[in-house]
C-alpha atoms as a PDB file:
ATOM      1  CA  UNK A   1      38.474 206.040  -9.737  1.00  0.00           C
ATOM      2  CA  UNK A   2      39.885 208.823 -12.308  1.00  0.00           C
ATOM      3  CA  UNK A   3      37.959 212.039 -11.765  1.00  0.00           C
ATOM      4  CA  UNK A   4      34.796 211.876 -14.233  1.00  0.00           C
ATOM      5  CA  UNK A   5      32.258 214.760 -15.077  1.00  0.00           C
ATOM      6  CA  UNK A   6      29.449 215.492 -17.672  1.00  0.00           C
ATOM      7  CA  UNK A   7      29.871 218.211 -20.512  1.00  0.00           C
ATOM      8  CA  UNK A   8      27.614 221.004 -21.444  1.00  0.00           C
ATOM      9  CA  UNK A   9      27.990 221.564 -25.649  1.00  0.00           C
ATOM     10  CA  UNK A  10      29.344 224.541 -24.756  1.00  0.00           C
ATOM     11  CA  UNK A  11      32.192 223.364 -22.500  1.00  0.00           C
ATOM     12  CA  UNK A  12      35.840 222.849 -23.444  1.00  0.00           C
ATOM     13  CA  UNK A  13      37.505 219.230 -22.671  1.00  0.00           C
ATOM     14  CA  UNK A  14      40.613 219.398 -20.756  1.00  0.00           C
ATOM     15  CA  UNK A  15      42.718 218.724 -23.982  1.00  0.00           C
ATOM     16  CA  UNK A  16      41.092 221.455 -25.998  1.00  0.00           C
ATOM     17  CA  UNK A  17      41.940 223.568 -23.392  1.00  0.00           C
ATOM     18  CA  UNK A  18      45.896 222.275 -23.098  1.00  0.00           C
ATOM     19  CA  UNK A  19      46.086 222.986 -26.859  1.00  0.00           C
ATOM     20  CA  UNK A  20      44.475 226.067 -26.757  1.00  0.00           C
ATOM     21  CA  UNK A  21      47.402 228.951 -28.220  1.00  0.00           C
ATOM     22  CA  UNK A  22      48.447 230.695 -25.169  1.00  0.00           C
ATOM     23  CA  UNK A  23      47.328 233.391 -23.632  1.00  0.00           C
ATOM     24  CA  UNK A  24      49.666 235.892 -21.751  1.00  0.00           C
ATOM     25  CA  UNK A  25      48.322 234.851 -18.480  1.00  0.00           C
ATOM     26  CA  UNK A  26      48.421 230.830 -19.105  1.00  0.00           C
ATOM     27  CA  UNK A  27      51.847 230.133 -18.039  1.00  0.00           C
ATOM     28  CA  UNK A  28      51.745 231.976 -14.623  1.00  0.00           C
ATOM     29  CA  UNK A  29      47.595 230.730 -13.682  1.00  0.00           C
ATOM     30  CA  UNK A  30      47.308 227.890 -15.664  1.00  0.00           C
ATOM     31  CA  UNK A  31      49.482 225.664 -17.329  1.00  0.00           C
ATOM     32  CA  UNK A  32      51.715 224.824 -14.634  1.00  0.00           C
ATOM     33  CA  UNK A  33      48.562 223.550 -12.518  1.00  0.00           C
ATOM     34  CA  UNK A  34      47.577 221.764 -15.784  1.00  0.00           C
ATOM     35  CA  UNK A  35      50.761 219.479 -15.226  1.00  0.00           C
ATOM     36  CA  UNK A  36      49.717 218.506 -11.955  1.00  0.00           C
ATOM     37  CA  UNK A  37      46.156 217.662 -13.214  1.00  0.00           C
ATOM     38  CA  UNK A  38      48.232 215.363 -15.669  1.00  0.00           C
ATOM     39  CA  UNK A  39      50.313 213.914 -13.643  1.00  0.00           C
ATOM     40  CA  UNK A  40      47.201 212.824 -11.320  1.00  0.00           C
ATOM     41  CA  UNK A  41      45.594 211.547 -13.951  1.00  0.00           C
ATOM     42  CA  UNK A  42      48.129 209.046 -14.925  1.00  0.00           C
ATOM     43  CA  UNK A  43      48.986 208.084 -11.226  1.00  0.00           C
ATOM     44  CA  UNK A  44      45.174 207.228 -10.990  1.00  0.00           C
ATOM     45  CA  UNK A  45      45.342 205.492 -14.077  1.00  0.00           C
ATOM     46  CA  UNK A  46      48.034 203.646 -13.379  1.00  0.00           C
ATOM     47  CA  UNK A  47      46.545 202.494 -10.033  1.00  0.00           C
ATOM     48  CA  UNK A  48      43.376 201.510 -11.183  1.00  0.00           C
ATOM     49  CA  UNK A  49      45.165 199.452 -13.913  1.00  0.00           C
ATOM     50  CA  UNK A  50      48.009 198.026 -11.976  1.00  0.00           C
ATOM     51  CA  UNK A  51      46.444 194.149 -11.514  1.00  0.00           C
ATOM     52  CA  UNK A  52      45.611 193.939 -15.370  1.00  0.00           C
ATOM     53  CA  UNK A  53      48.127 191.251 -16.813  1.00  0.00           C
ATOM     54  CA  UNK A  54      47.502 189.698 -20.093  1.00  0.00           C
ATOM     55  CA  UNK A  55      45.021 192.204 -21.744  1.00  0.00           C
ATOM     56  CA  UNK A  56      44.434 192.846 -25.762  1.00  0.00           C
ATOM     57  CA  UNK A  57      42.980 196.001 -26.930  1.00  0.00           C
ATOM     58  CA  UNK A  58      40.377 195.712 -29.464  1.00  0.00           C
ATOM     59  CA  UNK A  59      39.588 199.175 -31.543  1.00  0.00           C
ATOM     60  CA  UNK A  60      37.342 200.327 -34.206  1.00  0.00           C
ATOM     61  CA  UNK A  61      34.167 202.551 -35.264  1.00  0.00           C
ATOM     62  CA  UNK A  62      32.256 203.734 -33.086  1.00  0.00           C
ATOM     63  CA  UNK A  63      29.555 204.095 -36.068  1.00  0.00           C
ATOM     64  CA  UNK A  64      29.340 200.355 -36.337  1.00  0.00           C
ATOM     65  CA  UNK A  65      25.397 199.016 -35.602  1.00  0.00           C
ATOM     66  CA  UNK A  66      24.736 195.445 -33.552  1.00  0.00           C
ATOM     67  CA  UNK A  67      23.809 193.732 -37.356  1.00  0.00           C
ATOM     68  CA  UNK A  68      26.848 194.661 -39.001  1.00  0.00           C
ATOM     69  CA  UNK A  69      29.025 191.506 -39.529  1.00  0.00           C
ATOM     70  CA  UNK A  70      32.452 193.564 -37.949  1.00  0.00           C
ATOM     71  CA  UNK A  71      30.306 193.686 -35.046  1.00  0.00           C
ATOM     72  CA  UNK A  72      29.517 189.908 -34.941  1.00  0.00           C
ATOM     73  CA  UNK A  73      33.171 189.289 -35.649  1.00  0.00           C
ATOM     74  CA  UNK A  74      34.358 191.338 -32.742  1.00  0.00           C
ATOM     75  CA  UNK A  75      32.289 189.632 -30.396  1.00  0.00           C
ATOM     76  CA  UNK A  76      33.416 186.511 -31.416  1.00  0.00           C
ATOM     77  CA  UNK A  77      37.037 187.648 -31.387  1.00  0.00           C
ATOM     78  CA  UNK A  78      37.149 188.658 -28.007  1.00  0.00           C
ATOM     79  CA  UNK A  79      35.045 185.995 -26.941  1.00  0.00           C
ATOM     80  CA  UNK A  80      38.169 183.676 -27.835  1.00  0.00           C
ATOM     81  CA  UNK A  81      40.705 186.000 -26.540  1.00  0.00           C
ATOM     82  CA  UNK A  82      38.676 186.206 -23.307  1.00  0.00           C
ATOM     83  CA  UNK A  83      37.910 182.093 -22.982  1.00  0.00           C
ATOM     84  CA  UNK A  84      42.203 181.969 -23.134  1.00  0.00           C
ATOM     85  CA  UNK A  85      42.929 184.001 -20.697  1.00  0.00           C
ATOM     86  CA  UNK A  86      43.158 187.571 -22.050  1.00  0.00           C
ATOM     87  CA  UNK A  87      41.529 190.734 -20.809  1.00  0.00           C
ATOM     88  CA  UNK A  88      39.621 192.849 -23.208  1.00  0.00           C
ATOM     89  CA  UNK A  89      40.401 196.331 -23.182  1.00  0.00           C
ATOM     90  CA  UNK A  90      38.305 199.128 -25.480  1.00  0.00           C
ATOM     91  CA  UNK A  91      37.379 202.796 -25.476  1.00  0.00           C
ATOM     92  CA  UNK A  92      34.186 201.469 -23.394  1.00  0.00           C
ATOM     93  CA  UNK A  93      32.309 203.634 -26.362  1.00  0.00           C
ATOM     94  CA  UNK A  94      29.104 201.919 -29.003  1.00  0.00           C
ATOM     95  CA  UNK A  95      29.775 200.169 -32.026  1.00  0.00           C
ATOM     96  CA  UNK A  96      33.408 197.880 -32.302  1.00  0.00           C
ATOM     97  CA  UNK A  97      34.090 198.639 -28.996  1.00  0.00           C
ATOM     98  CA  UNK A  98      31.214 197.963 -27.189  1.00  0.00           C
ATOM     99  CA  UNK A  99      31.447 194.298 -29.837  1.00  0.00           C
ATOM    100  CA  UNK A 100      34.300 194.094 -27.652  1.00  0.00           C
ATOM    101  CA  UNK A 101      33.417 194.420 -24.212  1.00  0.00           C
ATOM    102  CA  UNK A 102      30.479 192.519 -24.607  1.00  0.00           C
ATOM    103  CA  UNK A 103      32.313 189.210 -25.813  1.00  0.00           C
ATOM    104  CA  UNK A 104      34.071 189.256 -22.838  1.00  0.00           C
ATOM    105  CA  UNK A 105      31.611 189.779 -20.795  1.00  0.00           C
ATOM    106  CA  UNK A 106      29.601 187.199 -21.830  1.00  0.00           C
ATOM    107  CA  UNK A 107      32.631 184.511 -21.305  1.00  0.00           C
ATOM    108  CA  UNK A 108      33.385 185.946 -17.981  1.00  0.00           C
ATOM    109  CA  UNK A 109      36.875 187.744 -19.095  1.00  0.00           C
ATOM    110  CA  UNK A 110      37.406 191.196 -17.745  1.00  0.00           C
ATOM    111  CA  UNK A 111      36.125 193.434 -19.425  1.00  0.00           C
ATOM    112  CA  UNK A 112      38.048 197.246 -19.281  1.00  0.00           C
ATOM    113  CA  UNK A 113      36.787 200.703 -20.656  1.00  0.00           C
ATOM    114  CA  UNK A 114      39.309 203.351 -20.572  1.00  0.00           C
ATOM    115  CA  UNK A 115      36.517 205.648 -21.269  1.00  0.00           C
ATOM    116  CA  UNK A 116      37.092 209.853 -22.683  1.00  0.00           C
ATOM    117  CA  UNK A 117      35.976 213.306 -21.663  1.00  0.00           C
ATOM    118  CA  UNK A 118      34.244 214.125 -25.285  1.00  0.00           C
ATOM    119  CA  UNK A 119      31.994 217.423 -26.594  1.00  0.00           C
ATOM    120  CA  UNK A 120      29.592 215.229 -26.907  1.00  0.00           C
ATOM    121  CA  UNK A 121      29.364 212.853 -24.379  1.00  0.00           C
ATOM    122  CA  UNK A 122      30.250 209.407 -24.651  1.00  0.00           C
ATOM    123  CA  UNK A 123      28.650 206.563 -22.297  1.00  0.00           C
ATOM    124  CA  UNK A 124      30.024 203.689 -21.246  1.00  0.00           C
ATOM    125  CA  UNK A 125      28.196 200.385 -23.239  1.00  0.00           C
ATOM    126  CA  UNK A 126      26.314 198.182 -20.910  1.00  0.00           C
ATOM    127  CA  UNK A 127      29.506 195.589 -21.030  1.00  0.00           C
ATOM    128  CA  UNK A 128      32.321 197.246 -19.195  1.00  0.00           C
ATOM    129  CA  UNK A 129      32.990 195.538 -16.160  1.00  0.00           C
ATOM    130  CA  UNK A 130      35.389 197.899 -15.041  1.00  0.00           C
ATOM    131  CA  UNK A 131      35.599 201.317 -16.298  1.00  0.00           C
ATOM    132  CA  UNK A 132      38.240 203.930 -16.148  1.00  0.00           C
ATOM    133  CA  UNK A 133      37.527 207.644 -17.163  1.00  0.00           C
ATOM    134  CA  UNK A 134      40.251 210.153 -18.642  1.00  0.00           C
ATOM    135  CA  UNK A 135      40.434 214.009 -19.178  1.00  0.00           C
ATOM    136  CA  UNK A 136      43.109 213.604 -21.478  1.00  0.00           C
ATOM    137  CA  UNK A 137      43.417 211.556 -24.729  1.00  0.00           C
ATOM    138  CA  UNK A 138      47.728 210.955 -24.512  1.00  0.00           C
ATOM    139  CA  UNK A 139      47.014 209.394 -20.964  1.00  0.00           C
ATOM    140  CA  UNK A 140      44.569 206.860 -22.479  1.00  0.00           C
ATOM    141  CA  UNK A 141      46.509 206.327 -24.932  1.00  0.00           C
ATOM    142  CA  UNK A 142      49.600 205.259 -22.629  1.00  0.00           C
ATOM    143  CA  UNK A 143      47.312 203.117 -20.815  1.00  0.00           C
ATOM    144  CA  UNK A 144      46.085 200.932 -23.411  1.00  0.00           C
ATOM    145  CA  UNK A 145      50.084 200.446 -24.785  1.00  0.00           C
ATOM    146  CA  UNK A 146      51.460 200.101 -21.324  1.00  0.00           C
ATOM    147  CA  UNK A 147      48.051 197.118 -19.858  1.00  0.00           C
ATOM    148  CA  UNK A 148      48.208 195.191 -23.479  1.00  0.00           C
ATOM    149  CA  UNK A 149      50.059 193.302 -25.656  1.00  0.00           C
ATOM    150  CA  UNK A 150      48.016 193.523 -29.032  1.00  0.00           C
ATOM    151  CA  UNK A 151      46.348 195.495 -31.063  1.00  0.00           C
ATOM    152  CA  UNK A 152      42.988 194.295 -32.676  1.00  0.00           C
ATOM    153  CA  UNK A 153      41.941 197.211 -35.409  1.00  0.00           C
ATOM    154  CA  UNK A 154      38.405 196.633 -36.527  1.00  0.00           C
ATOM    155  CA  UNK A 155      37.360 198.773 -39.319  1.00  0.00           C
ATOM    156  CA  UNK A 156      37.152 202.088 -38.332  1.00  0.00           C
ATOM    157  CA  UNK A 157      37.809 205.886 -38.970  1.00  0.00           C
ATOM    158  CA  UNK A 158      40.494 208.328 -37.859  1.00  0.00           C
ATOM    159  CA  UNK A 159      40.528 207.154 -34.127  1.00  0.00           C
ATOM    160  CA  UNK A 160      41.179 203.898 -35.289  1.00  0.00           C
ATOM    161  CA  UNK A 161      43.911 205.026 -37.436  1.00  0.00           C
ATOM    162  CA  UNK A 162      45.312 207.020 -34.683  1.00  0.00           C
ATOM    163  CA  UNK A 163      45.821 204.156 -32.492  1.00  0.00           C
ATOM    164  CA  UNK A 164      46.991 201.607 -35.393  1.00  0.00           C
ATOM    165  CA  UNK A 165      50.104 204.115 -36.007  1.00  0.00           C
ATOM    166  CA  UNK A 166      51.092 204.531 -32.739  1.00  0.00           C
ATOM    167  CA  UNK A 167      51.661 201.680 -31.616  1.00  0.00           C
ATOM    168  CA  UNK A 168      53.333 201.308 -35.060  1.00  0.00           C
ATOM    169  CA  UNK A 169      55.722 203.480 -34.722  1.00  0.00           C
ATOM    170  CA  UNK A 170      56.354 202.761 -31.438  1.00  0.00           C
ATOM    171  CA  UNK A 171      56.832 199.168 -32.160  1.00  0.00           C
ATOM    172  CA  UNK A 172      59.287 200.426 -35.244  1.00  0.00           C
ATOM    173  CA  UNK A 173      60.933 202.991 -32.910  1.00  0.00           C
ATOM    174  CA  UNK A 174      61.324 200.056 -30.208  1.00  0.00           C
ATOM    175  CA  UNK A 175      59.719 201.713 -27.964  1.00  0.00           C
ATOM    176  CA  UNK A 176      57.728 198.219 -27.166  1.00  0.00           C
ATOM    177  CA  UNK A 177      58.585 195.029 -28.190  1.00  0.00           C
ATOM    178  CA  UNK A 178      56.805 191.551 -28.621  1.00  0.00           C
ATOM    179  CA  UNK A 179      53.685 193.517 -29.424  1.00  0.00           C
ATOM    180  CA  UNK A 180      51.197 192.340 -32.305  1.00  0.00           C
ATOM    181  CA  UNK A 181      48.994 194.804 -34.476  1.00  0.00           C
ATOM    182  CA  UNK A 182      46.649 192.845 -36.619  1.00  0.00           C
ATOM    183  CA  UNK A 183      44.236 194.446 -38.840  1.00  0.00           C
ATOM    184  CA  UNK A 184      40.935 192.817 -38.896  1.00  0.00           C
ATOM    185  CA  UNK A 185      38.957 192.566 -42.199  1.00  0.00           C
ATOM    186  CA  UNK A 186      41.437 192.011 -45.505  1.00  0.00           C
ATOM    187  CA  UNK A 187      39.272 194.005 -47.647  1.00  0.00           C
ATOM    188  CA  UNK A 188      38.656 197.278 -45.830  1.00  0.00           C
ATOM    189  CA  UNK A 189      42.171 197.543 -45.086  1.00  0.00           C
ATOM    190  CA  UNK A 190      43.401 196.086 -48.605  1.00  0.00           C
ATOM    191  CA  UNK A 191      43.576 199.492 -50.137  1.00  0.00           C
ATOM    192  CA  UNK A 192      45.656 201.038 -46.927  1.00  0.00           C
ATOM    193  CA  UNK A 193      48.413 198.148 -47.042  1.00  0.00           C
ATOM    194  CA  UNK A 194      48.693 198.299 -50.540  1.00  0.00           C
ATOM    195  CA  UNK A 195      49.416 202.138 -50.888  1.00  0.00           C
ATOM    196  CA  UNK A 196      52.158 201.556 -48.011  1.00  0.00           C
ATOM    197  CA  UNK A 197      53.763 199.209 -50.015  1.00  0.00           C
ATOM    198  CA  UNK A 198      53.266 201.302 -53.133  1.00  0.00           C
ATOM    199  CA  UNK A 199      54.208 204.557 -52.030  1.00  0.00           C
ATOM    200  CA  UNK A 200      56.257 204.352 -48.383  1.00  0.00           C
ATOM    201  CA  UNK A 201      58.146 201.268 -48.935  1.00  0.00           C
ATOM    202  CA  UNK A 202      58.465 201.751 -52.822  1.00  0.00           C
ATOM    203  CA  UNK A 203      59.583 205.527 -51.803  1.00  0.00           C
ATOM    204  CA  UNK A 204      62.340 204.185 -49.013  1.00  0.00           C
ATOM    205  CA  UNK A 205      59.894 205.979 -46.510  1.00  0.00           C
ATOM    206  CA  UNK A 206      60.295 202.971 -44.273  1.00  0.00           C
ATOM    207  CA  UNK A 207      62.099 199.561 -45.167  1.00  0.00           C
ATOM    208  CA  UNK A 208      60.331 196.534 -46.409  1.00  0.00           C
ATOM    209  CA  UNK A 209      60.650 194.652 -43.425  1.00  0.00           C
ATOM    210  CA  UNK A 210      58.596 197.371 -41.429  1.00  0.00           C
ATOM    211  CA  UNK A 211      55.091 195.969 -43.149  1.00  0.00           C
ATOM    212  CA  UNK A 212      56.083 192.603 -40.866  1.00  0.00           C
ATOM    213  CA  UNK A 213      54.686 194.791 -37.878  1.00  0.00           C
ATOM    214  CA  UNK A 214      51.260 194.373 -39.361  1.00  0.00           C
ATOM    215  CA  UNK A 215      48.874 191.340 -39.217  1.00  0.00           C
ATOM    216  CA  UNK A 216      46.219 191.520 -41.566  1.00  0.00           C
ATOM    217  CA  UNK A 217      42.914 188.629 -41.224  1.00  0.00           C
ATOM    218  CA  UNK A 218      39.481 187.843 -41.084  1.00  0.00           C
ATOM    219  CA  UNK A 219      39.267 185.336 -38.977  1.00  0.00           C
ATOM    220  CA  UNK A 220      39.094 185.680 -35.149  1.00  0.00           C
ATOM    221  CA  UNK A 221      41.250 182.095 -34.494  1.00  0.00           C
ATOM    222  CA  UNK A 222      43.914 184.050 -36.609  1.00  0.00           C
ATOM    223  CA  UNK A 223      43.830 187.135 -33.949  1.00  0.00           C
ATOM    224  CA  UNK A 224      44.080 184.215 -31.342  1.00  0.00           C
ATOM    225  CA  UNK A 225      47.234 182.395 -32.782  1.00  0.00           C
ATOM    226  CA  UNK A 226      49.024 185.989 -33.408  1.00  0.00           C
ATOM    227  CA  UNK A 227      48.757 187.143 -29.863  1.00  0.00           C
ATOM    228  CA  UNK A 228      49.508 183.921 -28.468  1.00  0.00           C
ATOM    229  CA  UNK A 229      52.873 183.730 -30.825  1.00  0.00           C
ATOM    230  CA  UNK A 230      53.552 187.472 -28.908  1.00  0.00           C
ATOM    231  CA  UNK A 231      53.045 186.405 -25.391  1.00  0.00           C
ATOM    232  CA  UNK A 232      55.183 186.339 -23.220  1.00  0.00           C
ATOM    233  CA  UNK A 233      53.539 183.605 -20.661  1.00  0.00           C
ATOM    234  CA  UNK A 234      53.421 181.423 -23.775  1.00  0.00           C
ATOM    235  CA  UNK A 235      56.839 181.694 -24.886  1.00  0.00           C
ATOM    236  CA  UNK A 236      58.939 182.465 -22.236  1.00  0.00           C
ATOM    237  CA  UNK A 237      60.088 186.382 -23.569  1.00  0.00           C
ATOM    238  CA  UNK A 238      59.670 189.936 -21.229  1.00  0.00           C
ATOM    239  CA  UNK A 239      58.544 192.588 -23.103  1.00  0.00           C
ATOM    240  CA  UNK A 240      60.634 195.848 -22.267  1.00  0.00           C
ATOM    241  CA  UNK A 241      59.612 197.673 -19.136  1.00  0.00           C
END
């Protein structure tokens, strides 16, 4: 299991550290060390991950309370993903993702949390079935494109944008193919998709067709029918290695 420890408010996380300006004595004591610690972290990832196959992410706020109707939603969301055959994988955090987890836990799906080294520590919610912990926020982030095939996006704040753009632009930069992002919850993200199409496309920042790489619904069937359209055991299509 990926190496795991508890921070003091006072400590730095690993990436802090990495980003940290350089000092004149980082490159000879400790950056080139720091690429080994990096590379060990995504061999270990990559090991504990290797027998996922058919897995959808599912991301949002971590702010988001058991009553809140997103919450309900996600639950029932990955509760359908997880009675057809999909994994569920999340940041293992509260709120959305822990929605997440626990609707596949409760229909017997796996349920994954790539789980983060934070400031502020973050514990696992009570429905991760299997966890896996990271130092380093770009190695998570290549584990939840490289195990999945879709993108949920619950409503959410900057981490939740973070993710929805990269895979994005990865898709657009085909980087990944046969991949579905689909926005859950037409109103919150109303506002978003309509000042892409009124500013980017309208601009010639990206081309008209590019808006095609996002899904946007409210109901969790939906989210079932889009990933099932994307996947390749249904339809006979690889995605690229």
């Amino acid at each position: 299991m990926p190496f795991r420890r508890s921070l003091k408010p006072t400590d730095q996380t690993a990436d802090e550290a990495l980003f940290r300006g350089p000092a004149p004595a980082d490159f000879r004591d400790t950056d080139p060390w720091r690429v080994h610690r990096v590379a060990g972290e995504f061999v270990e990832g990559f090991d504990a991950m290797a027998d996922v196959r058919r897995a959808v992410s599912i991301f949002g706020s971590a702010r988001v309370r058991e009553d809140d109707p997103w919450y309900q939603k996600a639950v029932e969301t990955s509760r359908q993903l997880g009675r057809a055959g999909y994994s569920i994988i999340t940041g293992g955090g509260p709120g959305i993702m822990e929605a997440g987890n626990r609707g596949a836990h409760e229909v017997g799906a796996p349920s994954i949390g790539l789980n983060i080294e934070l400031p502020h520590e973050q514990h696992v919610n009570p429905y991760v079935d299997f966890e896996v912990d990271f130092r380093y926020f770009f190695v998570r982030k290549t584990m939840f494109v490289k195990y999945s095939q879709a993108f949920v996006v619950f409503p959410g704040g900057f981490g939740t944008l973070d993710e929805l753009f990269e895979a994005v632009t990865l898709i657009q930069t085909g980087k990944v193919d046969r991949f579905a992002v689909i926005l859950m919850s037409v109103d919150y993200w109303a506002g978003l998709v309509r000042w892409l199409e009124s500013r980017l496309v309208a601009e010639g920042k990206i081309a008209k067709d590019d808006m095609r790489l996002l899904h946007i619904t409210d109901d969790p069937a939906h989210v079932l029918e889009i990933v099932r359209a994307c996947d390749p055991v249904e339809n006979g299509t690889t995605r690229n290695p």
